[in-house]
PDB file of N, CA and C in Angstrom:
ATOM      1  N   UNK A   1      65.092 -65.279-154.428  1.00  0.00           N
ATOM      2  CA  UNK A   1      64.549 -65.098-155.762  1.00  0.00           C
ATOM      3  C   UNK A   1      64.449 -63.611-156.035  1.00  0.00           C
ATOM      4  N   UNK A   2      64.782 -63.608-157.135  1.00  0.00           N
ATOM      5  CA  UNK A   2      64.648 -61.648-157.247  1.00  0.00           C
ATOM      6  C   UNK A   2      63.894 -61.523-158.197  1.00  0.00           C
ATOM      7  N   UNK A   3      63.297 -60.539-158.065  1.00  0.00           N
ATOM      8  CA  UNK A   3      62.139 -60.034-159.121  1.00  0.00           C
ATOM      9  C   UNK A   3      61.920 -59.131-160.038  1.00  0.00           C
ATOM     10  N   UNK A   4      61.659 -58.724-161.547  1.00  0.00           N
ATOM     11  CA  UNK A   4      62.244 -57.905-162.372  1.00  0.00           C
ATOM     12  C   UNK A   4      60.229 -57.763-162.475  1.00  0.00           C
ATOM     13  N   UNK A   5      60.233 -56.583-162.306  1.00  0.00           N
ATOM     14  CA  UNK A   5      59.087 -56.012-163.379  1.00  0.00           C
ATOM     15  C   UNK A   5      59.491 -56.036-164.523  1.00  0.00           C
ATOM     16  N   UNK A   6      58.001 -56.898-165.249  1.00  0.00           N
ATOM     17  CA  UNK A   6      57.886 -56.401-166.729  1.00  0.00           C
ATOM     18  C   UNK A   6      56.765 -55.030-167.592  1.00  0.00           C
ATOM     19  N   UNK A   7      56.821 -54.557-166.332  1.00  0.00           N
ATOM     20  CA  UNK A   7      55.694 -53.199-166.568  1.00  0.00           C
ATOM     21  C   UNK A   7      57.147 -52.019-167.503  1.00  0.00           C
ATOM     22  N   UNK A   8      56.862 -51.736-168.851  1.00  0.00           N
ATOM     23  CA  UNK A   8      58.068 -50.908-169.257  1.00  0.00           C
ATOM     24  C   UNK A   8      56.938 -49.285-169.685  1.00  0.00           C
ATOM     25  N   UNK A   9      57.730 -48.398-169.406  1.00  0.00           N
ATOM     26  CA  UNK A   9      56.688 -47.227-169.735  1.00  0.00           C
ATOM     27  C   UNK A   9      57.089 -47.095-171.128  1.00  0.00           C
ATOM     28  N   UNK A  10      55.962 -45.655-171.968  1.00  0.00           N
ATOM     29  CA  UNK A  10      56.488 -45.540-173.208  1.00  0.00           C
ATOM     30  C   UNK A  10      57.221 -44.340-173.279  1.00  0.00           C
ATOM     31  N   UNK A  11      57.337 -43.878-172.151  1.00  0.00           N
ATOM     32  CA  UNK A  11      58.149 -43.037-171.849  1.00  0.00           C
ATOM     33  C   UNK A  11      59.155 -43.179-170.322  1.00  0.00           C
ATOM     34  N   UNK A  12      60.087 -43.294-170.758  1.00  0.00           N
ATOM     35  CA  UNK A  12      60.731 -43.924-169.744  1.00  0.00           C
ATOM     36  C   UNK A  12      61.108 -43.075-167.996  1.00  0.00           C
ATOM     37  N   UNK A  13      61.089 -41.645-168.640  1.00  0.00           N
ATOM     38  CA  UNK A  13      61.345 -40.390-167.654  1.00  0.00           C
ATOM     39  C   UNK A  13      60.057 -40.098-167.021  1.00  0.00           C
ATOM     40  N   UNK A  14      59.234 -41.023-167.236  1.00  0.00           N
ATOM     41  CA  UNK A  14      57.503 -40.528-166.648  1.00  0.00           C
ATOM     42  C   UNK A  14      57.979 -41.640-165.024  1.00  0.00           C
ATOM     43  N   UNK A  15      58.538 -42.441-164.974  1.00  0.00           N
ATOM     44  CA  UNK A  15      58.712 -43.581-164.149  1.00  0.00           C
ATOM     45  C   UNK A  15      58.473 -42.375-162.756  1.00  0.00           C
ATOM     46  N   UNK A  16      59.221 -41.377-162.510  1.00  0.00           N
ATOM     47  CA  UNK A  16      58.549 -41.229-160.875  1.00  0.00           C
ATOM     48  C   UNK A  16      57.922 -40.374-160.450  1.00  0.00           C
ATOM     49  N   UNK A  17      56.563 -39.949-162.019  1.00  0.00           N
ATOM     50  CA  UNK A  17      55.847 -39.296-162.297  1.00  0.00           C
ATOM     51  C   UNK A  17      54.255 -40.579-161.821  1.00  0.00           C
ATOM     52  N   UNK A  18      55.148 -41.292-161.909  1.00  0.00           N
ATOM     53  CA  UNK A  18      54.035 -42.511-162.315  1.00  0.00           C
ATOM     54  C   UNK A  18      53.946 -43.090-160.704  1.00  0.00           C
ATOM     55  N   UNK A  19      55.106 -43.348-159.824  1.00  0.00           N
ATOM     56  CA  UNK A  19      55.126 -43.834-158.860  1.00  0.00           C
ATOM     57  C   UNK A  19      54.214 -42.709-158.135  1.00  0.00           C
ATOM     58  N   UNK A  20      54.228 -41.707-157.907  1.00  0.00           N
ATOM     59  CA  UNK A  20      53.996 -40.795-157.397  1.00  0.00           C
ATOM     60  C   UNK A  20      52.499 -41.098-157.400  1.00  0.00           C
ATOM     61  N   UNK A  21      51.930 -40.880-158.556  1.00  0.00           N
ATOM     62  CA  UNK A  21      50.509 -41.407-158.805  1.00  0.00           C
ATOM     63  C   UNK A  21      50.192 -42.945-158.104  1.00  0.00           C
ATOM     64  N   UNK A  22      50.949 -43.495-158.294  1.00  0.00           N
ATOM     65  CA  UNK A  22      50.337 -44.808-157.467  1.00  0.00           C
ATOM     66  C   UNK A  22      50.313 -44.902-156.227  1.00  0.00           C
ATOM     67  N   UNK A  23      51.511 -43.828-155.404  1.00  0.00           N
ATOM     68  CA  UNK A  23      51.432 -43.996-153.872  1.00  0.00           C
ATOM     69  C   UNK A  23      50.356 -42.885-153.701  1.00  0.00           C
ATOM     70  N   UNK A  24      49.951 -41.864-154.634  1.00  0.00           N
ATOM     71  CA  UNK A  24      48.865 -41.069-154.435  1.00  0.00           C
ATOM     72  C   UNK A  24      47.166 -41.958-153.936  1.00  0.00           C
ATOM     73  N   UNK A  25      47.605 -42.536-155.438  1.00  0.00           N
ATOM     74  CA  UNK A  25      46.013 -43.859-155.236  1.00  0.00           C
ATOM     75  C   UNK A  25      45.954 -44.602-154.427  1.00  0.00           C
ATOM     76  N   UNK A  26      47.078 -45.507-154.109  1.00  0.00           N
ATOM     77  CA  UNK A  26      47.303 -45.950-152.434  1.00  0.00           C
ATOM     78  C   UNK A  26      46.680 -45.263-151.400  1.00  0.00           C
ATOM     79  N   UNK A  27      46.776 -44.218-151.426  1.00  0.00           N
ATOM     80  CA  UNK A  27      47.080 -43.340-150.304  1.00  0.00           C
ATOM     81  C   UNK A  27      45.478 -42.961-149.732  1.00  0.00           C
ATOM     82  N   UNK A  28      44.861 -42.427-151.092  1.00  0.00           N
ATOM     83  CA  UNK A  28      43.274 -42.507-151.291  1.00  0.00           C
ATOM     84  C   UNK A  28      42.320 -43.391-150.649  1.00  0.00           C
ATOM     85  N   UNK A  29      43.038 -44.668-151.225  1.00  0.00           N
ATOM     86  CA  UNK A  29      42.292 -46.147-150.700  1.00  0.00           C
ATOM     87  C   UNK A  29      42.299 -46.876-149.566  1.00  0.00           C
ATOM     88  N   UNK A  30      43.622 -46.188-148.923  1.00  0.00           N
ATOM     89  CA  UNK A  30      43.714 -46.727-147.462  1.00  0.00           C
ATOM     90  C   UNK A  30      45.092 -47.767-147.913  1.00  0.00           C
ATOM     91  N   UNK A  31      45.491 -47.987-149.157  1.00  0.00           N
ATOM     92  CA  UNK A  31      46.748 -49.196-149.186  1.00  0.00           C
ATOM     93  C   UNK A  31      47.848 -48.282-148.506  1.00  0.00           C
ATOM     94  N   UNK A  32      48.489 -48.976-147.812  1.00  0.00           N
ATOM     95  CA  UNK A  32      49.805 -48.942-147.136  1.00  0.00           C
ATOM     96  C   UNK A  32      51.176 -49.373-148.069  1.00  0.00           C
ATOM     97  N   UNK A  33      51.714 -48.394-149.118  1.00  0.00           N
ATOM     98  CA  UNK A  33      52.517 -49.179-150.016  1.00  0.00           C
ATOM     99  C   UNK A  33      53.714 -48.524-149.658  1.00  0.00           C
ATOM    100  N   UNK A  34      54.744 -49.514-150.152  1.00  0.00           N
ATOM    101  CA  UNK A  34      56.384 -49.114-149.914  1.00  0.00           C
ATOM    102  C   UNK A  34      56.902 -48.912-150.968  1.00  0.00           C
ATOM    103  N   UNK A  35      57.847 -48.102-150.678  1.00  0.00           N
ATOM    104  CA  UNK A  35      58.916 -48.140-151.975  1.00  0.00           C
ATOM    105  C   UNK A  35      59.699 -49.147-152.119  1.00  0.00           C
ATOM    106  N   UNK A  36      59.590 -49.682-153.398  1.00  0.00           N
ATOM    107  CA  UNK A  36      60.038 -50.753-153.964  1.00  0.00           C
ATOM    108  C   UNK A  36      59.071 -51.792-153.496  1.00  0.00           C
ATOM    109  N   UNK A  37      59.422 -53.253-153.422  1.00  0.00           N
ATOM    110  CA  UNK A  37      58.509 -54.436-153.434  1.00  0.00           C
ATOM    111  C   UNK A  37      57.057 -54.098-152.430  1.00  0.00           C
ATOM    112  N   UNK A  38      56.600 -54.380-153.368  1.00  0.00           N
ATOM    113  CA  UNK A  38      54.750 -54.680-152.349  1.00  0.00           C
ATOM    114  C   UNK A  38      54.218 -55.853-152.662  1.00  0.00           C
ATOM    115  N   UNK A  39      55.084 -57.039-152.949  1.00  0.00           N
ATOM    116  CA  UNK A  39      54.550 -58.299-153.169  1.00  0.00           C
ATOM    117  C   UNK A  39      53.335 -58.422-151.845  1.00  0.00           C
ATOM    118  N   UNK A  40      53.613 -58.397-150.970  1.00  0.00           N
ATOM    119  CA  UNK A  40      52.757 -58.868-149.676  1.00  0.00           C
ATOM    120  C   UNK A  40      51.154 -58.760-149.748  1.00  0.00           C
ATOM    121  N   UNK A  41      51.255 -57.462-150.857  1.00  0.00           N
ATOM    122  CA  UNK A  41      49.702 -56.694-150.819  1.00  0.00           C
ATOM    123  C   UNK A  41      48.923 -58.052-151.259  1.00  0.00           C
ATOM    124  N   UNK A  42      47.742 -57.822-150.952  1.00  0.00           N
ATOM    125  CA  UNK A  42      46.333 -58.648-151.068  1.00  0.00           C
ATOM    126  C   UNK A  42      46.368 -58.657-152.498  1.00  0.00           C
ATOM    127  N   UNK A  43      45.227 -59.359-153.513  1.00  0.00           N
ATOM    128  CA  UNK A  43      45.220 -59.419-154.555  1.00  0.00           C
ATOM    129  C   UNK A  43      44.151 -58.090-154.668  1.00  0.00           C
ATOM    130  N   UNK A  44      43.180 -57.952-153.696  1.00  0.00           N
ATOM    131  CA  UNK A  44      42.000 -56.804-153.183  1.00  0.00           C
ATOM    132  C   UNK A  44      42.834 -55.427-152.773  1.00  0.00           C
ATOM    133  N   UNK A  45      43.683 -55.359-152.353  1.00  0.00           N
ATOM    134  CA  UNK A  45      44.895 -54.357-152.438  1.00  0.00           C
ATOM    135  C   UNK A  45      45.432 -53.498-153.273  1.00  0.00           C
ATOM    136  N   UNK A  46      45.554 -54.665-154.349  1.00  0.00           N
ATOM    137  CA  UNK A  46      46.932 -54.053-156.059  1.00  0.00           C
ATOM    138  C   UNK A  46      45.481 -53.824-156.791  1.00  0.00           C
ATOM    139  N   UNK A  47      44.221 -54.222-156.714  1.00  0.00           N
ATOM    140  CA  UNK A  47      43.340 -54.060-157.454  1.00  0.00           C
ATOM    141  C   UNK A  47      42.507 -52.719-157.283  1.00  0.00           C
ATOM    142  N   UNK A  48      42.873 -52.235-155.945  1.00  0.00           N
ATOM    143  CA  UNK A  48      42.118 -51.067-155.564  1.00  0.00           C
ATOM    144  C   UNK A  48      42.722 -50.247-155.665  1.00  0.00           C
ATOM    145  N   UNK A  49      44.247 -50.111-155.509  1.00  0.00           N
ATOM    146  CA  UNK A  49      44.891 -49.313-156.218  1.00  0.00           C
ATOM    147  C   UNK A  49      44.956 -48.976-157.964  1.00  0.00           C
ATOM    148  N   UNK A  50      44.781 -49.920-158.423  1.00  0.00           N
ATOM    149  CA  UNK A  50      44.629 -49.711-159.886  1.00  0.00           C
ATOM    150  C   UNK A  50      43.452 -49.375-159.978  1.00  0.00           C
ATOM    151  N   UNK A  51      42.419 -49.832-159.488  1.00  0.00           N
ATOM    152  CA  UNK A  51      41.284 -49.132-159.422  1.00  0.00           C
ATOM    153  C   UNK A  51      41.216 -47.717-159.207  1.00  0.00           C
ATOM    154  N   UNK A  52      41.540 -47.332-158.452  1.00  0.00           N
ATOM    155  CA  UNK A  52      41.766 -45.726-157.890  1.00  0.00           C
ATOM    156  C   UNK A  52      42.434 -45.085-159.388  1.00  0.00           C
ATOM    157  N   UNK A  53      43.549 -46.066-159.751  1.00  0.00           N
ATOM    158  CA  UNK A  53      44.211 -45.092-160.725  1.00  0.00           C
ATOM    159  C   UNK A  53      43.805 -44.912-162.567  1.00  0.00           C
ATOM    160  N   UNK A  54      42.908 -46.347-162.272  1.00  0.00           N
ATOM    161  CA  UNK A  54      42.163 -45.915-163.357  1.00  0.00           C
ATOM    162  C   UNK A  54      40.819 -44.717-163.607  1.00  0.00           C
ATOM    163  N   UNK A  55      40.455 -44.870-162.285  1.00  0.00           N
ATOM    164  CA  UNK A  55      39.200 -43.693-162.182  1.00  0.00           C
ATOM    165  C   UNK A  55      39.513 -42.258-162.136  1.00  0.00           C
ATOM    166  N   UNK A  56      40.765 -42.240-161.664  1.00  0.00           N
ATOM    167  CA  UNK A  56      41.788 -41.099-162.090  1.00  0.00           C
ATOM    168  C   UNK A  56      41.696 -40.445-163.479  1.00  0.00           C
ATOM    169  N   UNK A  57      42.090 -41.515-164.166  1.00  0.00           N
ATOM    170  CA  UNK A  57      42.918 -40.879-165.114  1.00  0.00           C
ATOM    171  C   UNK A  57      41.731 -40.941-166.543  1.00  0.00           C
ATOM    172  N   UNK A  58      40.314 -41.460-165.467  1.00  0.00           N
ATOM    173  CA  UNK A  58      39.319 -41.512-167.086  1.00  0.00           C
ATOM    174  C   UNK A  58      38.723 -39.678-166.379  1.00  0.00           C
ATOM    175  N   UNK A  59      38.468 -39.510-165.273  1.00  0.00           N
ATOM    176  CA  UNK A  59      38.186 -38.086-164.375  1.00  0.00           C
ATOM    177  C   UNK A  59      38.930 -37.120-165.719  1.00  0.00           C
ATOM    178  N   UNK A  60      40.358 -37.339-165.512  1.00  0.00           N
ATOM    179  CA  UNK A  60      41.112 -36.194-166.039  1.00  0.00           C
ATOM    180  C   UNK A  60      40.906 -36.585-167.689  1.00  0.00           C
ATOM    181  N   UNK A  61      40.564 -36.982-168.106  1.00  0.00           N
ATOM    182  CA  UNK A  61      40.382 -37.352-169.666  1.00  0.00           C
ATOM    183  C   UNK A  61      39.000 -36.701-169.460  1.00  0.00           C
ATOM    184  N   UNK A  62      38.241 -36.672-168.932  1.00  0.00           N
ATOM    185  CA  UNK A  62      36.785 -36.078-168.816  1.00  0.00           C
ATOM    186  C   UNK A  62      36.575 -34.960-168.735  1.00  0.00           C
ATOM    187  N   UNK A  63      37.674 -34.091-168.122  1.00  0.00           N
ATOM    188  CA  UNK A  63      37.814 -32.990-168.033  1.00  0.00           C
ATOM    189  C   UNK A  63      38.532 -32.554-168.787  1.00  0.00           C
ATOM    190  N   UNK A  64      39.149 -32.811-169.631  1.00  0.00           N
ATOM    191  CA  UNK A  64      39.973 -32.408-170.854  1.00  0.00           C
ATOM    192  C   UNK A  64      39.117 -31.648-171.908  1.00  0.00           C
ATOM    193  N   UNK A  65      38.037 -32.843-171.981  1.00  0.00           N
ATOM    194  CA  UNK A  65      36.769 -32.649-172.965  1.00  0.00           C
ATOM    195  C   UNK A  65      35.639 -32.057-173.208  1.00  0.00           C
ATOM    196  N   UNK A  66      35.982 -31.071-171.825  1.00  0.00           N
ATOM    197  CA  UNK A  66      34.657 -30.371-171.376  1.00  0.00           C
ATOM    198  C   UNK A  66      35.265 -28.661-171.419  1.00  0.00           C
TER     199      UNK A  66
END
């Protein structure tokens, strides 16, 4: 079975601007991620990573404003 992300950016040239950031937040949290498929990860896994990368990116919006 092969698998297509439907995650599309709105900028399409940000793509390994973006990966970068996620193996960053990974990296933070202790996730162990690969390039390309990470189906395997926990559901507590993909969530802590997005977690990480949302607390990120409200940080740098916070500091924008100050």
């Amino acid at each position: 079975m092969s698998f297509k992300s439907n995650n599309q950016l709105n900028i399409p040239e940000a793509r390994d601007a973006m990966n970068k950031f996620k193996m960053e937040a990974a990296r933070e949290v202790g996730v162990n991620l690969k390039q390309g498929y990470n189906g395997d990860l926990s559901s507590r896994e993909a969530g802590s990573v997005g977690g990480q990368m949302v607390k990120k990116m409200v940080e740098a919006y916070e500091r924008s404003i100050h």
